[in-house]
N, C-alpha and C. Protein backbone atom coordinates (compact mmCIF):
# COMPACT_ATOMS: atom_id res chain seq x y z
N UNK A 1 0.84 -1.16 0.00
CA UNK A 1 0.00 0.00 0.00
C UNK A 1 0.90 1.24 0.00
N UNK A 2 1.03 2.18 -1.36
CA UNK A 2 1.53 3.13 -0.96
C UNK A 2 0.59 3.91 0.09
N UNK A 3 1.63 5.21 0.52
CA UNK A 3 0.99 6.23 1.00
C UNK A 3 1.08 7.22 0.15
N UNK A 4 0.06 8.33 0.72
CA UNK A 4 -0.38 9.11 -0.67
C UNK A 4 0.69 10.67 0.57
N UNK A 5 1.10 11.10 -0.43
CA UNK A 5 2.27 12.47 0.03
C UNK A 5 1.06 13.61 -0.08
N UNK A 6 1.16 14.74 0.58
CA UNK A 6 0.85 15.19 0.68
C UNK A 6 1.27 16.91 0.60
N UNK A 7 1.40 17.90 -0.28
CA UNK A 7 2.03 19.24 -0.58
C UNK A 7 1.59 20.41 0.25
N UNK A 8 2.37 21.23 1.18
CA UNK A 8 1.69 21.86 1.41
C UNK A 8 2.30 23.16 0.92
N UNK A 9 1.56 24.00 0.58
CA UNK A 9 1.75 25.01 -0.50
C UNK A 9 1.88 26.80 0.32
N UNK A 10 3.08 26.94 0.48
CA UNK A 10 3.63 28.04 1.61
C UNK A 10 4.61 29.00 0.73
N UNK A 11 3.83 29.95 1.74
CA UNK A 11 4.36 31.27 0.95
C UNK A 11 4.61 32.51 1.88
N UNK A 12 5.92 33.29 1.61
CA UNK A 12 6.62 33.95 2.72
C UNK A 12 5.94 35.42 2.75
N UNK A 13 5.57 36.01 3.81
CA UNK A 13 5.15 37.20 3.84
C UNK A 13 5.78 37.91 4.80
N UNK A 14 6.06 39.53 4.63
CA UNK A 14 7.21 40.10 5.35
C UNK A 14 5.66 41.70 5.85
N UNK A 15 6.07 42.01 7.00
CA UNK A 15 5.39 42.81 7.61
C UNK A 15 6.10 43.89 8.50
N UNK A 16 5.94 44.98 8.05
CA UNK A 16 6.59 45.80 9.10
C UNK A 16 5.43 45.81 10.52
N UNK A 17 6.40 45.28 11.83
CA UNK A 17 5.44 45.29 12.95
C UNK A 17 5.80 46.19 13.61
N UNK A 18 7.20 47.02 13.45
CA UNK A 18 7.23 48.30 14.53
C UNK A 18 8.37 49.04 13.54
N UNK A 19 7.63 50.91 13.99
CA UNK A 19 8.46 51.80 13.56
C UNK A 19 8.70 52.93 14.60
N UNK A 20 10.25 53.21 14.46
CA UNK A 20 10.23 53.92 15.60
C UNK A 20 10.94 55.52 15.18
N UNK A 21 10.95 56.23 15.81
CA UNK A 21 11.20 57.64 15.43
C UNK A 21 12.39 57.93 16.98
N UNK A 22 13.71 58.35 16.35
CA UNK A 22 14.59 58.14 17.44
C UNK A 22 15.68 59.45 16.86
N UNK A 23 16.46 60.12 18.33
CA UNK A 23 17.77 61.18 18.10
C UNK A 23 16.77 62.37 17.68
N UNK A 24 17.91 63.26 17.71
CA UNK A 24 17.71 64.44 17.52
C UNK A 24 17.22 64.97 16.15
N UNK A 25 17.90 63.73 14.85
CA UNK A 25 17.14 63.86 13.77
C UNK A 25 16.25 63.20 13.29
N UNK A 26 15.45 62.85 14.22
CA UNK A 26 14.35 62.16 14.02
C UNK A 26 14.98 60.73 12.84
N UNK A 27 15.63 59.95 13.05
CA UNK A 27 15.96 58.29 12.33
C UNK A 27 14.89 57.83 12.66
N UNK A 28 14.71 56.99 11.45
CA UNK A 28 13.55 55.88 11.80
C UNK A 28 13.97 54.15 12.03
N UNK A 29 13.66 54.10 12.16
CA UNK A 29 14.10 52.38 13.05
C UNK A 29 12.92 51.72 12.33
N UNK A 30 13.03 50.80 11.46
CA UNK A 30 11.85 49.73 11.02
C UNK A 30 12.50 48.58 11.36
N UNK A 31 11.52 47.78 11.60
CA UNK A 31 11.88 46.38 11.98
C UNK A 31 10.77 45.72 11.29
N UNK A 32 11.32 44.74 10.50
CA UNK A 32 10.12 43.58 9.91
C UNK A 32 10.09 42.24 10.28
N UNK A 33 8.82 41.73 10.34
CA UNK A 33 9.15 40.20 10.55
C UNK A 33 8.66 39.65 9.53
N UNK A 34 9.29 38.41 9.11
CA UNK A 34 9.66 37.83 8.05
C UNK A 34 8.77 36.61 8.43
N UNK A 35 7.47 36.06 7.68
CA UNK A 35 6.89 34.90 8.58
C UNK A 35 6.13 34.37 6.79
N UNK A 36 6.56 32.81 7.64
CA UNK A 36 6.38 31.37 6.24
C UNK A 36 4.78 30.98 6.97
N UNK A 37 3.73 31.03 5.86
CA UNK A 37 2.51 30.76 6.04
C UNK A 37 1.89 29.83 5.07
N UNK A 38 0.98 28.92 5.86
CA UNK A 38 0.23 27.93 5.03
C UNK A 38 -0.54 28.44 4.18
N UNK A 39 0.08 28.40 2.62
CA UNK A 39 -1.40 29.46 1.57
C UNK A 39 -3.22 28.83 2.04
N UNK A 40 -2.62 27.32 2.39
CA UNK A 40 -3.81 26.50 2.38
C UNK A 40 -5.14 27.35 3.52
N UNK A 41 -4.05 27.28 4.39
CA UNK A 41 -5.02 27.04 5.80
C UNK A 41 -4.64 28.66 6.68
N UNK A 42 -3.73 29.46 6.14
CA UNK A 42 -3.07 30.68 6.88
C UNK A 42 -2.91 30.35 7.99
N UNK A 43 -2.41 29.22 8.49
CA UNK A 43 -1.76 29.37 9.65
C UNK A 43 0.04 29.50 9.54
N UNK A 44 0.38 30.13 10.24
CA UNK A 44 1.65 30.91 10.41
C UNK A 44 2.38 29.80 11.15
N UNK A 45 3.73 29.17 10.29
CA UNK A 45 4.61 28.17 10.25
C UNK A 45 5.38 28.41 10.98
N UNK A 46 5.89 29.64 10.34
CA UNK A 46 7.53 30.11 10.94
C UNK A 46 7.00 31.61 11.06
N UNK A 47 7.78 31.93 12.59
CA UNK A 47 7.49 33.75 12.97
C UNK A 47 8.50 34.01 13.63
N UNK A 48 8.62 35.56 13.54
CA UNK A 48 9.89 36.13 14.48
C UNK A 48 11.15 35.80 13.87
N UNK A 49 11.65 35.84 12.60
CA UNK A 49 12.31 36.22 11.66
C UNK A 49 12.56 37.35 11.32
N UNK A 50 13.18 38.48 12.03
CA UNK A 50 13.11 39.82 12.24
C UNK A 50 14.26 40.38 11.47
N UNK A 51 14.29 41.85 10.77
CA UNK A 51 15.03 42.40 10.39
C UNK A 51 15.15 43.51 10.53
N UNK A 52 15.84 44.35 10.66
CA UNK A 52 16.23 45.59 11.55
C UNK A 52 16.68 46.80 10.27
N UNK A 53 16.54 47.84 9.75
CA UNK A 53 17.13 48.88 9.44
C UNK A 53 16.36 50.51 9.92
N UNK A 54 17.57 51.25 9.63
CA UNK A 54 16.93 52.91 9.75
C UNK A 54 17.26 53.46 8.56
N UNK A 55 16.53 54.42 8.58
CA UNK A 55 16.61 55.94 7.47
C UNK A 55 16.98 56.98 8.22
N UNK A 56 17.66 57.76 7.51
CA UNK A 56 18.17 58.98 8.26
C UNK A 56 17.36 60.62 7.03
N UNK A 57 17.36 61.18 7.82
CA UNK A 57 16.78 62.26 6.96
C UNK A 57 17.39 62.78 5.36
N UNK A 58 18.50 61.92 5.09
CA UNK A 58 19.17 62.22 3.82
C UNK A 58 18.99 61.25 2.66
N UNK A 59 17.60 60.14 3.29
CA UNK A 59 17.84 58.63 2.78
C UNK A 59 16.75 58.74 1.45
N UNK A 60 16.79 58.05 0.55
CA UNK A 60 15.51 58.36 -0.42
C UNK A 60 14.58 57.20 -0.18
N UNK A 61 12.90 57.53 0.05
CA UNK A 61 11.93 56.83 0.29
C UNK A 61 11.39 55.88 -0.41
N UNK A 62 11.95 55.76 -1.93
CA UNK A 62 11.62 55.09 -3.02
C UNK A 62 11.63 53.57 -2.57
N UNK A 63 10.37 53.09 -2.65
CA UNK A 63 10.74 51.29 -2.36
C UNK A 63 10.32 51.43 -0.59
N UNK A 64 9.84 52.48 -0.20
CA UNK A 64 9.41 51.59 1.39
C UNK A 64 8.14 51.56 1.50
N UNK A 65 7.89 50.73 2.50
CA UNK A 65 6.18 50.95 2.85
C UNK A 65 5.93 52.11 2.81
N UNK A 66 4.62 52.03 2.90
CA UNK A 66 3.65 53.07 2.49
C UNK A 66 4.01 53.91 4.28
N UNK A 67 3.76 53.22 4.66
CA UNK A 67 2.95 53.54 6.30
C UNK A 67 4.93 54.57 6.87
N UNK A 68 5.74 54.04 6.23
CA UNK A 68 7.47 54.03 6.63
C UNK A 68 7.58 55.50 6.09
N UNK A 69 6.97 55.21 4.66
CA UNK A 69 7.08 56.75 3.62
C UNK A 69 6.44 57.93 4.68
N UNK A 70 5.26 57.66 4.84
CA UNK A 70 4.72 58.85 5.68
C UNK A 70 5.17 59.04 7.23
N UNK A 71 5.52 58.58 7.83
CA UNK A 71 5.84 58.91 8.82
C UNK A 71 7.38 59.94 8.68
N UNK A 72 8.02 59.31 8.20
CA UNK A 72 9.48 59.94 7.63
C UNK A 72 8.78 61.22 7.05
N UNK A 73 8.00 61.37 5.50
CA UNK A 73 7.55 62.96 5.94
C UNK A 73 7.38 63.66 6.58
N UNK A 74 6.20 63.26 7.81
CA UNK A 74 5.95 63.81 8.58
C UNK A 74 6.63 64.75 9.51
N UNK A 75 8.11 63.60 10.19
CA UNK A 75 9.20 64.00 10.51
C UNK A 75 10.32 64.61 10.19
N UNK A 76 10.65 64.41 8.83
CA UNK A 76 11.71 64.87 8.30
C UNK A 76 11.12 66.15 7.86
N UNK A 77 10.91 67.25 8.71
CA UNK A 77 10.85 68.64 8.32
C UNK A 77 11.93 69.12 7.90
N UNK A 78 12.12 70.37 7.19
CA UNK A 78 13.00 71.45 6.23
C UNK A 78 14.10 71.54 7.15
N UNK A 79 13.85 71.72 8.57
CA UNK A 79 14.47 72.57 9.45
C UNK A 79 15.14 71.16 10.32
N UNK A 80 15.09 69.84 10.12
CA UNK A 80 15.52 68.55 10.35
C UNK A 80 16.18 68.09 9.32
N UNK A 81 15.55 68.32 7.92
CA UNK A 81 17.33 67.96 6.83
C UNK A 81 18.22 68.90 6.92
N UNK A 82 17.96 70.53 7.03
CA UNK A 82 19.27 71.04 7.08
C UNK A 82 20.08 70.57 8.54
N UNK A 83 19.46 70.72 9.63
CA UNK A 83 20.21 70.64 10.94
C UNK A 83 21.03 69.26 10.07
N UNK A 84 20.40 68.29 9.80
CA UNK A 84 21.38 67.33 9.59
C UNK A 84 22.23 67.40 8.69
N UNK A 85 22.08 67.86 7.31
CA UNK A 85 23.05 68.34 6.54
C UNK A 85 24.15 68.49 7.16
N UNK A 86 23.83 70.04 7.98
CA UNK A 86 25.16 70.85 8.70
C UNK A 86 25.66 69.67 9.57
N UNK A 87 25.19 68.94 10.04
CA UNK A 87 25.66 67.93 11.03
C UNK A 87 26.51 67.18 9.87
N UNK A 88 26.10 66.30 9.56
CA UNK A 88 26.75 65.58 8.49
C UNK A 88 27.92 66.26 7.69
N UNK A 89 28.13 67.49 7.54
CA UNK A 89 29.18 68.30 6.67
C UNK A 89 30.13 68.74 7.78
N UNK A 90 29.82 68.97 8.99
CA UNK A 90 30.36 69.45 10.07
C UNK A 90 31.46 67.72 10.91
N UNK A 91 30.56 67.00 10.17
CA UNK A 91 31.52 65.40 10.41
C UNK A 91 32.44 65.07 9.67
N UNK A 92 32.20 65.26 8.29
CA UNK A 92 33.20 65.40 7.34
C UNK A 92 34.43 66.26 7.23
N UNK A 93 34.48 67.36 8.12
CA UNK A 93 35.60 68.54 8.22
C UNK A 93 36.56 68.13 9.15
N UNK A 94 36.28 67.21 10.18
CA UNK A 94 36.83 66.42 11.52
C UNK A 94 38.12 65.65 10.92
C-alpha cells in the first residue's frame, strides 16, 4: 500500500510590525518580521524572523512601505534635513 504524500503550498510574507522615530534627527528604526505561512489554511509556520534597518533624513523613500514613507515625511521637516546636513558636513571637516 503506498501512501499518498501530501504538498503543502507556503508562501513567505514580510510585515513591518514596529516603527520607531529616534535622536535628535528624528531616524527611523523599522523592523520587519519575516513569517512562512500555510497558503492553504493561513496558519503561520515560521514567525519572528526579524530584520532591523533605519533611514536617516538624507535617505531616499523610493521602495518603502507606504505607512514608513509617511511617517518619515511627517518628521523629516526642512528645518531637520538642514540641521542634519550641517551635522553631516560638520563630520566630514573632523
Amino acid at each position: 500500500m503506498k501512501s499518498k504524500e501530501t504538498k503543502m503550498a507556503l508562501v513567505e510574507k514580510t510585515i513591518v510590525d514596529k516603527i520607531e522615530v529616534v535622536g535628535a534627527f528624528n531616524h527611523i528604526q523599522v523592523r520587519e518580521n519575516r513569517q512562512v505561512i500555510n497558503d492553504e489554511t493561513g496558519e503561520i509556520i515560521a514567525d519572528g524572523n526579524y530584520h532591523r534597518y533605519a533611514l536617516g533624513p538624507d535617505d531616499d523613500l523610493s521602495g518603502q512601505p507606504d505607512d514608513v514613507a509617511a511617517i518619515a515625511n511627517a518628521v523629516w521637516t526642512d528645518e531637520i534635513k538642514a540641521a542634519y546636513a550641517a551635522h553631516v558636513e560638520a563630520q566630514s571637516l573632523v
